[in-house]
PDB file of N, CA and C in Angstrom:
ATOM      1  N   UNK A   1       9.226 -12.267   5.889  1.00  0.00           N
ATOM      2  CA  UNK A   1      10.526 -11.999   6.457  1.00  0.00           C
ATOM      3  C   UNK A   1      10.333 -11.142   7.702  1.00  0.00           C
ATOM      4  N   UNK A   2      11.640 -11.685   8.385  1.00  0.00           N
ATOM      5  CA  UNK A   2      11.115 -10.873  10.042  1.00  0.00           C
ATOM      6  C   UNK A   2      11.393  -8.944   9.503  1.00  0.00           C
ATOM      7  N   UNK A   3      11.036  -8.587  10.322  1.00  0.00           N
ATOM      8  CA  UNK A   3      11.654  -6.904  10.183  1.00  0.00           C
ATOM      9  C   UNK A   3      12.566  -6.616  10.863  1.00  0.00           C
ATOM     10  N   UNK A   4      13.735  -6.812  10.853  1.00  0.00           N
ATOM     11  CA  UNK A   4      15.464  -6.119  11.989  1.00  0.00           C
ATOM     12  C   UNK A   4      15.454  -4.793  11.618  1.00  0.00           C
ATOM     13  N   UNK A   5      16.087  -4.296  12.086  1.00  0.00           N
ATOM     14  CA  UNK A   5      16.369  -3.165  12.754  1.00  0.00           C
ATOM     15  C   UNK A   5      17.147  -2.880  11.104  1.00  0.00           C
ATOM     16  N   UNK A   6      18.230  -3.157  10.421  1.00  0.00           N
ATOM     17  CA  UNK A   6      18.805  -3.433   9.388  1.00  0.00           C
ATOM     18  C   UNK A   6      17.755  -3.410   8.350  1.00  0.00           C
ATOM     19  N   UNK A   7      17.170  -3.786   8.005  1.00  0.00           N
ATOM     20  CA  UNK A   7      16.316  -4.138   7.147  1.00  0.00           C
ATOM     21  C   UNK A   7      15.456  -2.654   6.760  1.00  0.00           C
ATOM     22  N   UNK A   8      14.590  -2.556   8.235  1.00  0.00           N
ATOM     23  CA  UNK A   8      14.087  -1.521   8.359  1.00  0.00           C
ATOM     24  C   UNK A   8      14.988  -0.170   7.811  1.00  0.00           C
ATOM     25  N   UNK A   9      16.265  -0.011   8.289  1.00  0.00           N
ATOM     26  CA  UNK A   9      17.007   1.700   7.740  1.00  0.00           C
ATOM     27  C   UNK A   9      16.899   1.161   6.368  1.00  0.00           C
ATOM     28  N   UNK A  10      17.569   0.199   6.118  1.00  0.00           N
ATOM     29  CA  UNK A  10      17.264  -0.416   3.974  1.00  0.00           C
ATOM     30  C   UNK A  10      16.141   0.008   3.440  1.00  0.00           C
ATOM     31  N   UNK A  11      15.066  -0.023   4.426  1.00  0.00           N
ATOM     32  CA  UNK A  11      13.836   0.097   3.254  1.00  0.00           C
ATOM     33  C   UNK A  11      13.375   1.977   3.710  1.00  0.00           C
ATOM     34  N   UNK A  12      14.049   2.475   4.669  1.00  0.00           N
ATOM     35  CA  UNK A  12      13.431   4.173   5.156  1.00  0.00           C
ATOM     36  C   UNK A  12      14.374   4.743   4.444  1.00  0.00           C
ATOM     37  N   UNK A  13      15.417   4.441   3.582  1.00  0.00           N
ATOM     38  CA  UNK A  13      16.714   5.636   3.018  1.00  0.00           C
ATOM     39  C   UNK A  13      16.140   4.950   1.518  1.00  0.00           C
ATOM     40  N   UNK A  14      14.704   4.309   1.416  1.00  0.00           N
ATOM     41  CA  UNK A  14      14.138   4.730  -0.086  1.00  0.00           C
ATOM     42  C   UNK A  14      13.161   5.510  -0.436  1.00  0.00           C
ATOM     43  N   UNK A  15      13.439   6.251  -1.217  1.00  0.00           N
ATOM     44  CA  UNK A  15      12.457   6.961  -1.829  1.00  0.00           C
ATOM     45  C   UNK A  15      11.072   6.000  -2.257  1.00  0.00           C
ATOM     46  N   UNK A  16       9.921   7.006  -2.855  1.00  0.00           N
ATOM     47  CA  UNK A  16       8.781   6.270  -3.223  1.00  0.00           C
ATOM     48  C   UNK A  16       8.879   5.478  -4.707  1.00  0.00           C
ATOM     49  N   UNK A  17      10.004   6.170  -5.272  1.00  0.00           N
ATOM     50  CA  UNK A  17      10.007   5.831  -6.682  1.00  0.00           C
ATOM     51  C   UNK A  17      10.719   4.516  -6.654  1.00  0.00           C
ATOM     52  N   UNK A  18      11.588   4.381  -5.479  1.00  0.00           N
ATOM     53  CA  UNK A  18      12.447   3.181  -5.692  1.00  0.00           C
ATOM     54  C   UNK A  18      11.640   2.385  -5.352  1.00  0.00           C
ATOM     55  N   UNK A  19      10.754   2.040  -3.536  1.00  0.00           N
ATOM     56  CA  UNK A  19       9.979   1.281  -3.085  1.00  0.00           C
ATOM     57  C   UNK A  19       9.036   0.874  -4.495  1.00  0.00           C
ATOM     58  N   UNK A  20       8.309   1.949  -5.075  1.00  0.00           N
ATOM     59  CA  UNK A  20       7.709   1.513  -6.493  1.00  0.00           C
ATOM     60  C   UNK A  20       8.284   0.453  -7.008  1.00  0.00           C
ATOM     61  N   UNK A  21       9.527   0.481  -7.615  1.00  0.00           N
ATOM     62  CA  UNK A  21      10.363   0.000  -8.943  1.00  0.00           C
ATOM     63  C   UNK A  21      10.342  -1.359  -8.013  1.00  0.00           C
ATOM     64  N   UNK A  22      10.634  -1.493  -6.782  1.00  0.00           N
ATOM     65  CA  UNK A  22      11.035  -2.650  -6.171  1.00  0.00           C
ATOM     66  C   UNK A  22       9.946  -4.052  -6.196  1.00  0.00           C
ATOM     67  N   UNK A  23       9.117  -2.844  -5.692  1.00  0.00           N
ATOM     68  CA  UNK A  23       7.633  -3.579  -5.785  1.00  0.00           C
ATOM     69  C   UNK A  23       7.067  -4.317  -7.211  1.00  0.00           C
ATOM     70  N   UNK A  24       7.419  -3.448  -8.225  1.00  0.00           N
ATOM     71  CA  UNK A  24       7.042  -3.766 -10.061  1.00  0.00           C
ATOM     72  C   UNK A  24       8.331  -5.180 -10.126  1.00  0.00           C
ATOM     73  N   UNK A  25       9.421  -4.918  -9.782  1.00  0.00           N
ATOM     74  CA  UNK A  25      10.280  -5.798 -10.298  1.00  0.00           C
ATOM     75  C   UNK A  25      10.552  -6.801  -9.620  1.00  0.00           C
ATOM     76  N   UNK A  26      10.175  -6.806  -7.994  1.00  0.00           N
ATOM     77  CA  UNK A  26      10.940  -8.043  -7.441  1.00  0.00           C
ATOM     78  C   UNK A  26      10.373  -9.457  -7.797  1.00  0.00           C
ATOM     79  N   UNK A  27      11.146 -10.126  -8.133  1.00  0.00           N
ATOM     80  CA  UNK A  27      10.789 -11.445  -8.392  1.00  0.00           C
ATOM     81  C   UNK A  27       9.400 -12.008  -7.216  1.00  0.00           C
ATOM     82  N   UNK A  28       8.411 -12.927  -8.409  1.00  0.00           N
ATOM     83  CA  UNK A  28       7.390 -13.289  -7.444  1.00  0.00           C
ATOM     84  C   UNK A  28       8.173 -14.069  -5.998  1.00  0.00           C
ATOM     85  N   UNK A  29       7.300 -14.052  -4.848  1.00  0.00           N
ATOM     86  CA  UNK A  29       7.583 -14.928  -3.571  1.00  0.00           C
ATOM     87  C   UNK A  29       8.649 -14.086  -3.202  1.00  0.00           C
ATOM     88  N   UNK A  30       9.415 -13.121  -3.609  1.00  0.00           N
ATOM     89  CA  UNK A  30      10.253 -12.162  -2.513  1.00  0.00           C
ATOM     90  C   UNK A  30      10.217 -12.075  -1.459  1.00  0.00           C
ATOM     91  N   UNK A  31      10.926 -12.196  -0.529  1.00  0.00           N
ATOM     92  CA  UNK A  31      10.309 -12.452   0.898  1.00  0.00           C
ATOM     93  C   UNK A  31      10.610 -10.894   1.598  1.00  0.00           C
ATOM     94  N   UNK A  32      11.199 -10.167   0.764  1.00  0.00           N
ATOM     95  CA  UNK A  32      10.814  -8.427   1.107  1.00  0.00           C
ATOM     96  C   UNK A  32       9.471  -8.327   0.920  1.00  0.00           C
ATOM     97  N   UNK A  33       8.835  -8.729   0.457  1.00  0.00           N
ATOM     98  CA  UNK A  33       7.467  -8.462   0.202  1.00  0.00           C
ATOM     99  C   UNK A  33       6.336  -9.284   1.393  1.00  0.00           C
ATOM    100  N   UNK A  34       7.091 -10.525   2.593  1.00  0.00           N
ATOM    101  CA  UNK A  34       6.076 -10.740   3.383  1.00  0.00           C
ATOM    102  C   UNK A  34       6.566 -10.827   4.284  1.00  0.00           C
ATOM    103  N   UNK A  35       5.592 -11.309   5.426  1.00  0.00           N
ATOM    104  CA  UNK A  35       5.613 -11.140   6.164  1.00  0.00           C
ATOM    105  C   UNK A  35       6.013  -9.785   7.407  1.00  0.00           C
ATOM    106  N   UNK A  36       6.549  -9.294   8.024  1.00  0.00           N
ATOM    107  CA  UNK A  36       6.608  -8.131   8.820  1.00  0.00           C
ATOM    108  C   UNK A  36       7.100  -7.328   8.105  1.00  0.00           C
ATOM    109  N   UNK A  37       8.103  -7.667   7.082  1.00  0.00           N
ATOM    110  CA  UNK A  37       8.797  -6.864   6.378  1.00  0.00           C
ATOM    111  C   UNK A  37       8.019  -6.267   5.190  1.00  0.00           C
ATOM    112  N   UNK A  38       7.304  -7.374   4.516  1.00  0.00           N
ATOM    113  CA  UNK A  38       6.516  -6.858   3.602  1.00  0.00           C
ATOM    114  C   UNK A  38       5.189  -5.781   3.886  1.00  0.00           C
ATOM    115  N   UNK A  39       4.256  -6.086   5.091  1.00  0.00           N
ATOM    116  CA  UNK A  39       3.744  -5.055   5.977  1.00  0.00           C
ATOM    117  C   UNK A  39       4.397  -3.676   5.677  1.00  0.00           C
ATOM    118  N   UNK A  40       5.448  -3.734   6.681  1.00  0.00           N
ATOM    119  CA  UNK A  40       5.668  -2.407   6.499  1.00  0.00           C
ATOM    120  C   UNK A  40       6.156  -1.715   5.419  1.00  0.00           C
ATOM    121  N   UNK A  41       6.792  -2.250   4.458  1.00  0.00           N
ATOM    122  CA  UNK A  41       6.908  -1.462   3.273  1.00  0.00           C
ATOM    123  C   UNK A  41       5.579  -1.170   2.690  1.00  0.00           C
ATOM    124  N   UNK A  42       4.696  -2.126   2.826  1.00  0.00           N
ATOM    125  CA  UNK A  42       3.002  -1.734   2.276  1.00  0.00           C
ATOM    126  C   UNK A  42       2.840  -0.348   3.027  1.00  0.00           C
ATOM    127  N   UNK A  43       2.801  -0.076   4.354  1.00  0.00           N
ATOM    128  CA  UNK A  43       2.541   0.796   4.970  1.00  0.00           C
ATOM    129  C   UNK A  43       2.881   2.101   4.772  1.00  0.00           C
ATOM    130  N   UNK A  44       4.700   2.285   4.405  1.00  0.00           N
ATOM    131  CA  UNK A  44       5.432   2.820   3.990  1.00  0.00           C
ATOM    132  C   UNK A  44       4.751   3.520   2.935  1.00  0.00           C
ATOM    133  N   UNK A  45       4.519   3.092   1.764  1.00  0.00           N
ATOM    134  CA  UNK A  45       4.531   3.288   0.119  1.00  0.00           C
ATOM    135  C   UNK A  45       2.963   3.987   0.577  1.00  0.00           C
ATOM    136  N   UNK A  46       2.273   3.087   1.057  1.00  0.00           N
ATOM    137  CA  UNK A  46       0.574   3.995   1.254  1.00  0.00           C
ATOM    138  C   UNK A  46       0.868   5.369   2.238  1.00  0.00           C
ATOM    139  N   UNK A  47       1.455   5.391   2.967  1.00  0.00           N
ATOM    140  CA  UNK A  47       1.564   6.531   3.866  1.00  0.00           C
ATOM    141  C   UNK A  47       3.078   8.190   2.727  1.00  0.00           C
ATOM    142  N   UNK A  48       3.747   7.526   2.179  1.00  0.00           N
ATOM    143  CA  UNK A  48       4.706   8.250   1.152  1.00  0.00           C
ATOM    144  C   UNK A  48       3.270   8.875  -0.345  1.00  0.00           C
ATOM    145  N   UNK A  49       2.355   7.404  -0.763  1.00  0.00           N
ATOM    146  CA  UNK A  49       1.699   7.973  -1.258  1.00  0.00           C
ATOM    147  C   UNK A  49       0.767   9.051  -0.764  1.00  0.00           C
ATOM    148  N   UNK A  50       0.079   8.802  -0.020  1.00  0.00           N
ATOM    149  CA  UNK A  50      -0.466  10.105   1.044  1.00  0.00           C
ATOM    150  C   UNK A  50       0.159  11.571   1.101  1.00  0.00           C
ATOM    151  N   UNK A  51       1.076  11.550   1.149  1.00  0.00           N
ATOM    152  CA  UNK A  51       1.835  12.826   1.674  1.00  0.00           C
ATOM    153  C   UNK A  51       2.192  13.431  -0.252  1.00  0.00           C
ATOM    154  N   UNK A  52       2.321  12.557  -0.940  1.00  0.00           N
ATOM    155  CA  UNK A  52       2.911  12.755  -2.154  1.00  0.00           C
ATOM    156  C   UNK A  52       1.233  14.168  -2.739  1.00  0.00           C
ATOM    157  N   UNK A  53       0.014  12.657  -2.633  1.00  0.00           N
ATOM    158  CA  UNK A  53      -1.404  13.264  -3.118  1.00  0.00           C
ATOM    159  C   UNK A  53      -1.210  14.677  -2.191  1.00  0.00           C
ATOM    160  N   UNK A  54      -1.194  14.885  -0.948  1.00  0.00           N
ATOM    161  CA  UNK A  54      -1.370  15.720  -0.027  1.00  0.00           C
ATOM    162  C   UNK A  54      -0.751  17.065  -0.941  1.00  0.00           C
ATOM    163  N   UNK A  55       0.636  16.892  -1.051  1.00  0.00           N
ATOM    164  CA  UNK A  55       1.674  18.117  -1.513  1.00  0.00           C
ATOM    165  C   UNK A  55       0.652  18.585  -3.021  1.00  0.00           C
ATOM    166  N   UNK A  56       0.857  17.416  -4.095  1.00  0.00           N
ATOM    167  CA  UNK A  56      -0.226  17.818  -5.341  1.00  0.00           C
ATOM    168  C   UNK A  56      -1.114  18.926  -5.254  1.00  0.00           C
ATOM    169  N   UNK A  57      -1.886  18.167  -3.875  1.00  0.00           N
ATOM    170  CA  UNK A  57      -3.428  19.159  -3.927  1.00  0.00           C
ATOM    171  C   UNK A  57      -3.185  20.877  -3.150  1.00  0.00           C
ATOM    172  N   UNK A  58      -2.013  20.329  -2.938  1.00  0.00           N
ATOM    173  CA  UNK A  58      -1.768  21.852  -2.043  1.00  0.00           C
ATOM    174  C   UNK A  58      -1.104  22.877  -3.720  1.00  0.00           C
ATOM    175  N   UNK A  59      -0.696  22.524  -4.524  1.00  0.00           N
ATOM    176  CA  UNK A  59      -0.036  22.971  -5.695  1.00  0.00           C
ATOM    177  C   UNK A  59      -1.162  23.185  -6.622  1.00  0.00           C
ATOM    178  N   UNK A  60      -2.121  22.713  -6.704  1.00  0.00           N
ATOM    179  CA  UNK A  60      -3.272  22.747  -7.498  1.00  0.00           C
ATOM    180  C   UNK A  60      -3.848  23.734  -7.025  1.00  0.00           C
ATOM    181  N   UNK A  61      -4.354  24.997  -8.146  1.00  0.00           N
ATOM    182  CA  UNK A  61      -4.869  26.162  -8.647  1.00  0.00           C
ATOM    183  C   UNK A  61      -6.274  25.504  -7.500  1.00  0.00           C
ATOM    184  N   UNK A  62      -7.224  26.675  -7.161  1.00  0.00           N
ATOM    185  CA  UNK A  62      -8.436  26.675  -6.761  1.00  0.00           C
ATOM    186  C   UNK A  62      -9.263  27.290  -7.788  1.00  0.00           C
ATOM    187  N   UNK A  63     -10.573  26.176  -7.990  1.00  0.00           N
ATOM    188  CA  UNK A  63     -11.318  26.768  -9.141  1.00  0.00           C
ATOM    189  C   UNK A  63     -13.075  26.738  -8.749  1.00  0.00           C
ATOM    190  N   UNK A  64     -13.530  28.253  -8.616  1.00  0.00           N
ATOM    191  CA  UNK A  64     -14.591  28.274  -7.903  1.00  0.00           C
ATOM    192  C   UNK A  64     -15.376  28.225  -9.534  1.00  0.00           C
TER     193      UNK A  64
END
């Protein structure tokens, strides 16, 4: 699916948990899931996961 401008605010006003759930549930061949559109939600979810691990490790005790 192409990526519009529309599409794009739809998929940035989700959280990681939803992009998750979307990803687990959408019916196979979803076409949220290819092409430009599907890209960037891949991108999305890896870069949300990033920042998610990032915050964790900053909360995690140091153990010499």
């Amino acid at each position: 699916m192409d990526l519009t401008e529309e599409n794009k605010k739809y998929i940035d006003c989700k959280s990681y948990e939803d992009l998750l759930f979307d990803w687990r549930n959408a019916p196979v061949g979803s076409p949220w899931f290819q092409g430009e559109t599907g890209d960037y939600l891949v991108k999305l979810i890896d870069e949300l996961r990033a920042q998610r691990e990032a915050m964790i490790d900053t909360l995690r005790p140091v153990v010499d």
